[in-house]
N, C-alpha and C. Protein backbone atom coordinates (compact mmCIF):
# COMPACT_ATOMS: atom_id res chain seq x y z
N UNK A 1 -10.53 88.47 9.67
CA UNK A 1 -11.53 87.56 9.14
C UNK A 1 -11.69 87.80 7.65
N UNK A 2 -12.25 86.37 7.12
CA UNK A 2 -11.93 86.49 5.26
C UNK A 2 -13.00 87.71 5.07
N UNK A 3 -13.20 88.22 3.87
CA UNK A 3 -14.81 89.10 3.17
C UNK A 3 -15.07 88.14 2.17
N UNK A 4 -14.50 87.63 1.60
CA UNK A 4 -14.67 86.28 0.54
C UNK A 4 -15.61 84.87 0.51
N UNK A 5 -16.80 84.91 0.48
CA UNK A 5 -17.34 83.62 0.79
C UNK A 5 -16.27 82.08 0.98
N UNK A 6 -15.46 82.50 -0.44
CA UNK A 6 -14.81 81.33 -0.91
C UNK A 6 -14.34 81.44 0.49
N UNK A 7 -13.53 82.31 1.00
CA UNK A 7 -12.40 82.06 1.75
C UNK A 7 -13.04 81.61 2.79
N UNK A 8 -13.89 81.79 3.06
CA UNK A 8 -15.12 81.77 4.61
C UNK A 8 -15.02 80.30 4.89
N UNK A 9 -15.51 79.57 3.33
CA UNK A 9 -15.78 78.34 3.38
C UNK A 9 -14.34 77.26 3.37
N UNK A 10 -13.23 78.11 3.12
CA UNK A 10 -11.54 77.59 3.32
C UNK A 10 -11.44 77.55 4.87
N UNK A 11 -11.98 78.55 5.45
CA UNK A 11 -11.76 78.68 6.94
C UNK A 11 -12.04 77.32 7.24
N UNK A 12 -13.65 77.38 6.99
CA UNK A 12 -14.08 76.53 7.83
C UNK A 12 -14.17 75.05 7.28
N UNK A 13 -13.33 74.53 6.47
CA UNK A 13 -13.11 73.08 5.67
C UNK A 13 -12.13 73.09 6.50
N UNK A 14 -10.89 74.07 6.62
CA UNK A 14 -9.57 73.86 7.04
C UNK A 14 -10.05 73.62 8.68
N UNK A 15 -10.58 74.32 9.19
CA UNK A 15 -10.95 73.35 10.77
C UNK A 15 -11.34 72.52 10.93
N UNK A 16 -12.25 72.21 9.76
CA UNK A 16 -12.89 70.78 10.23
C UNK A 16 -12.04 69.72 9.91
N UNK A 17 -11.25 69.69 8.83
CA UNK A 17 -10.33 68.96 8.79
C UNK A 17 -8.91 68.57 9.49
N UNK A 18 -8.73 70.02 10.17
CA UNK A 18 -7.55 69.67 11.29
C UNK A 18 -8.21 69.07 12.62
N UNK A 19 -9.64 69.10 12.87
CA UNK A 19 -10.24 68.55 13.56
C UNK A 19 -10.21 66.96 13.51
N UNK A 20 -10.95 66.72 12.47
CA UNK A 20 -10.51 65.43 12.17
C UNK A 20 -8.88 64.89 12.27
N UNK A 21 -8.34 65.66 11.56
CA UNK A 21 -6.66 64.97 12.01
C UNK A 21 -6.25 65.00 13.38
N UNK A 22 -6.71 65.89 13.82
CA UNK A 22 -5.96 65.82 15.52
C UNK A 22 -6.51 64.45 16.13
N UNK A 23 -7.64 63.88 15.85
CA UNK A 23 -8.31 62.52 16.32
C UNK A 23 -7.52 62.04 15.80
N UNK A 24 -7.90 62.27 14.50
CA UNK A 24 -6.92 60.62 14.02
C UNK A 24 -5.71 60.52 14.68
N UNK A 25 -5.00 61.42 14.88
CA UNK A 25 -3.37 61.31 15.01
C UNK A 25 -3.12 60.96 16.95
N UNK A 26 -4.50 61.30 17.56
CA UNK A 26 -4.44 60.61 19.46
C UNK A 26 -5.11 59.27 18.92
N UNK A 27 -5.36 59.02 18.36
CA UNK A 27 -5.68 57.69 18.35
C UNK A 27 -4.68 56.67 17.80
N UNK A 28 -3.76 57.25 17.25
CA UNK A 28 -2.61 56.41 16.58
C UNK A 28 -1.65 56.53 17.88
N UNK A 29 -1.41 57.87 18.75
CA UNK A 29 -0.36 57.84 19.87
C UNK A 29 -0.90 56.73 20.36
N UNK A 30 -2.80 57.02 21.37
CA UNK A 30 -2.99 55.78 21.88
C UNK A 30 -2.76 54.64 21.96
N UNK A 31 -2.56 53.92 19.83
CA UNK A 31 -2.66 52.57 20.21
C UNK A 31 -1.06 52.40 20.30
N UNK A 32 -0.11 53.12 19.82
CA UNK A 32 1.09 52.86 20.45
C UNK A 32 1.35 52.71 21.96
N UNK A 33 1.08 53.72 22.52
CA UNK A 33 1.61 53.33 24.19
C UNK A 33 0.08 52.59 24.60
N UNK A 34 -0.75 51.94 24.44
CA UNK A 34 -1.14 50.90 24.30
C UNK A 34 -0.16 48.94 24.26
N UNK A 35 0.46 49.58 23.26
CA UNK A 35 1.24 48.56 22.87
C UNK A 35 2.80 47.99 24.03
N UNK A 36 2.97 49.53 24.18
CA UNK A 36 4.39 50.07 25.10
C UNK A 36 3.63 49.13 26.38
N UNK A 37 2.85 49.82 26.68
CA UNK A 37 1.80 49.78 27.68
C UNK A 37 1.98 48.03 28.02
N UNK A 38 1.54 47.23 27.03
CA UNK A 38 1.27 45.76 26.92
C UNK A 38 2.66 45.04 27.08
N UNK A 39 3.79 45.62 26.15
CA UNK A 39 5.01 44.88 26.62
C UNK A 39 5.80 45.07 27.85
N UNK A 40 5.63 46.23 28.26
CA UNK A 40 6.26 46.53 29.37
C UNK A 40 5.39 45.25 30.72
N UNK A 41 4.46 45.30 30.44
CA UNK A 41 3.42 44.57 31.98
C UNK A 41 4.29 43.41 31.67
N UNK A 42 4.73 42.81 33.49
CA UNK A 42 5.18 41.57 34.08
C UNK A 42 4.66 40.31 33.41
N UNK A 43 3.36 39.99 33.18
CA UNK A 43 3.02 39.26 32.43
C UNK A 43 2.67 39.58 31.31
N UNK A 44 3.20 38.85 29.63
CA UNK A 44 3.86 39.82 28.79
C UNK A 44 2.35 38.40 27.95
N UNK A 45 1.57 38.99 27.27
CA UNK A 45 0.75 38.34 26.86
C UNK A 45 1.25 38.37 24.84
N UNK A 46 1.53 37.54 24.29
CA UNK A 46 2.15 37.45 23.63
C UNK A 46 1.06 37.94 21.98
N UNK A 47 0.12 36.98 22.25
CA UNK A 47 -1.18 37.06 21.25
C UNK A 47 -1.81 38.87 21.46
N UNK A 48 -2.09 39.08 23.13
CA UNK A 48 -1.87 40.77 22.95
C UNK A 48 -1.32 41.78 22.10
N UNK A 49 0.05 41.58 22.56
CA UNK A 49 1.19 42.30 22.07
C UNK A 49 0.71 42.12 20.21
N UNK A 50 0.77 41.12 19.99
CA UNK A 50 0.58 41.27 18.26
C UNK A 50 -0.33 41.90 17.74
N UNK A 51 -1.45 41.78 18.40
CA UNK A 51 -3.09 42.35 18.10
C UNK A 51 -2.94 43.66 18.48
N UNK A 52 -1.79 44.34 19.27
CA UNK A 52 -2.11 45.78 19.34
C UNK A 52 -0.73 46.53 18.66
N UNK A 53 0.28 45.45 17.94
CA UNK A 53 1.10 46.42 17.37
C UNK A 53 0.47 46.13 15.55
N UNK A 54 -0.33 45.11 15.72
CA UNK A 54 -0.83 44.93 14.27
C UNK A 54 -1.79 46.51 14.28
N UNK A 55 -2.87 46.63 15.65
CA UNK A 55 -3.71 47.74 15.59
C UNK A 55 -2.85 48.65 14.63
N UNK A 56 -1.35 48.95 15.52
CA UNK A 56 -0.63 50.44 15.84
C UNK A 56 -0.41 50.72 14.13
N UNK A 57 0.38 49.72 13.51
CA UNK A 57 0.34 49.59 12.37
C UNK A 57 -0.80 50.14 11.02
N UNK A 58 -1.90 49.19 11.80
CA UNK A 58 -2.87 49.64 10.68
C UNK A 58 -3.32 51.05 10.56
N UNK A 59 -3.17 51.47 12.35
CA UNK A 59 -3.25 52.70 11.78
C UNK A 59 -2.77 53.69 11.22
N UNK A 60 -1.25 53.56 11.24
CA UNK A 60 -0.01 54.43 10.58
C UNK A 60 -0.35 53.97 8.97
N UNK A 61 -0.67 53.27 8.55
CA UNK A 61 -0.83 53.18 7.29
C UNK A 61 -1.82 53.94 6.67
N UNK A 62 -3.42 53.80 7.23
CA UNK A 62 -4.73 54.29 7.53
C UNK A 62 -4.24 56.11 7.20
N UNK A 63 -3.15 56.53 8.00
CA UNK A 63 -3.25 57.87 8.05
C UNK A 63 -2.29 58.60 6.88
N UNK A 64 -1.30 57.67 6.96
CA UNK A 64 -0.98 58.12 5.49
C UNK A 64 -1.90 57.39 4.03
N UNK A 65 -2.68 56.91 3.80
CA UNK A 65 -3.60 56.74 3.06
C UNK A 65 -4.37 58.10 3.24
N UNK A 66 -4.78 58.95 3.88
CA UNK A 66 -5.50 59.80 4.00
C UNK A 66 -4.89 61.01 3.95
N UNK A 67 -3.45 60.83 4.09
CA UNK A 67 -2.92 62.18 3.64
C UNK A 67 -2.65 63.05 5.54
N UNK A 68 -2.54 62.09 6.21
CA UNK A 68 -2.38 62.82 7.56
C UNK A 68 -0.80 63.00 8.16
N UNK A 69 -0.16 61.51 7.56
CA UNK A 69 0.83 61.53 7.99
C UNK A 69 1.88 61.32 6.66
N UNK A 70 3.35 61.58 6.62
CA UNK A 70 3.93 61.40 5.29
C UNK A 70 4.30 60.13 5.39
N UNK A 71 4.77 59.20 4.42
CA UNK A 71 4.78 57.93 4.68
C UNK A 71 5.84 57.55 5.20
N UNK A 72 7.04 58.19 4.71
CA UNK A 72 8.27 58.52 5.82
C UNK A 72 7.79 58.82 7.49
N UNK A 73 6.77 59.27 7.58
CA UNK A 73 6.84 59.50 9.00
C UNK A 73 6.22 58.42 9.27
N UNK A 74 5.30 57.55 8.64
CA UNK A 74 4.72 56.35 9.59
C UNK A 74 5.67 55.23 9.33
N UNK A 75 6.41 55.07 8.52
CA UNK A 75 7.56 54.36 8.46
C UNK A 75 8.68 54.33 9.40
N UNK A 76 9.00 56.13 9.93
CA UNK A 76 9.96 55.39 10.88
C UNK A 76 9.15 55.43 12.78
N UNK A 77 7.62 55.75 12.24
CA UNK A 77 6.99 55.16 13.84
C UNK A 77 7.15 53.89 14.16
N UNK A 78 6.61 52.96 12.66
CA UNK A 78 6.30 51.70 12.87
C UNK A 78 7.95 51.14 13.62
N UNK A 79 8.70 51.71 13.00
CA UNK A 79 10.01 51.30 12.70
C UNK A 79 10.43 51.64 14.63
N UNK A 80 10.38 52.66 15.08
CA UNK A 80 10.89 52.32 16.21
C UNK A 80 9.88 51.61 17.12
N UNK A 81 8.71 51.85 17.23
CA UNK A 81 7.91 50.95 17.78
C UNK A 81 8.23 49.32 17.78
N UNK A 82 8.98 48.87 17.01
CA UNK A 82 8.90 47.63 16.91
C UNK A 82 10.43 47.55 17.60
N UNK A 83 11.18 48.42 17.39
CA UNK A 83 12.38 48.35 17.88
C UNK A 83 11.90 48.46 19.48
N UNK A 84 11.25 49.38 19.94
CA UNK A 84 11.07 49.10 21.46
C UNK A 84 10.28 47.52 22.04
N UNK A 85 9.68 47.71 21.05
CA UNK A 85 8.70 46.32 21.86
C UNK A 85 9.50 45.37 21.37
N UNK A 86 10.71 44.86 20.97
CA UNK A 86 11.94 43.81 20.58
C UNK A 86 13.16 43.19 21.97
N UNK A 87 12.84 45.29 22.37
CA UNK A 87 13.84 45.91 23.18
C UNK A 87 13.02 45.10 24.44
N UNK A 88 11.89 45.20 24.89
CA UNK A 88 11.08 44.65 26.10
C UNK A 88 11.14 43.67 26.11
N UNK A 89 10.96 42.69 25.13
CA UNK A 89 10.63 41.34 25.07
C UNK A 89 11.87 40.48 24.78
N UNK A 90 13.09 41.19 24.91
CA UNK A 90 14.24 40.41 24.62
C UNK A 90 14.84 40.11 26.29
């Protein structure tokens, strides 16, 4: 454990902030297999499907705006995500 106030208060910024990222980052899996979720079902609702890969999207952007994800990495989520839900709906 730190003796350093400073460091005390590094501890505990650095948890609260991986706290916060671990949400953010199940909530971005969510709205993907959300999406998986939506194209895969027998009846393939089309206006759905857009409204939850637009969600999936906004949020990969959302998190690299914030410094959660690198933009390379939400680039190639978006990127296969769309390749699967292409892959379903073809």
């Amino acid at each position: 454990m730190a003796n350093i106030k400073s460091a005390k208060k590094r501890i505990l910024t650095a948890e609260r902030n991986y706290q916060r990222n671990l949400a953010f980052k199940s909530a971005l899996k969510t709205a993907v297999k959300n999406t998986l979720v939506l194209a895969q079902a027998k009846e393939k609702d089309q206006e759905a499907i857009k409204s939850a890969l637009s969600k999936a999207y906004q949020l990969c952007d959302k998190a690299v705006s914030k410094g959660i994800l690198h933009k390379n990495t939400a680039s190639r989520k978006k990127s296969r995500l769309t390749k699967a839900i292409n892959k379903l709906m073809a």
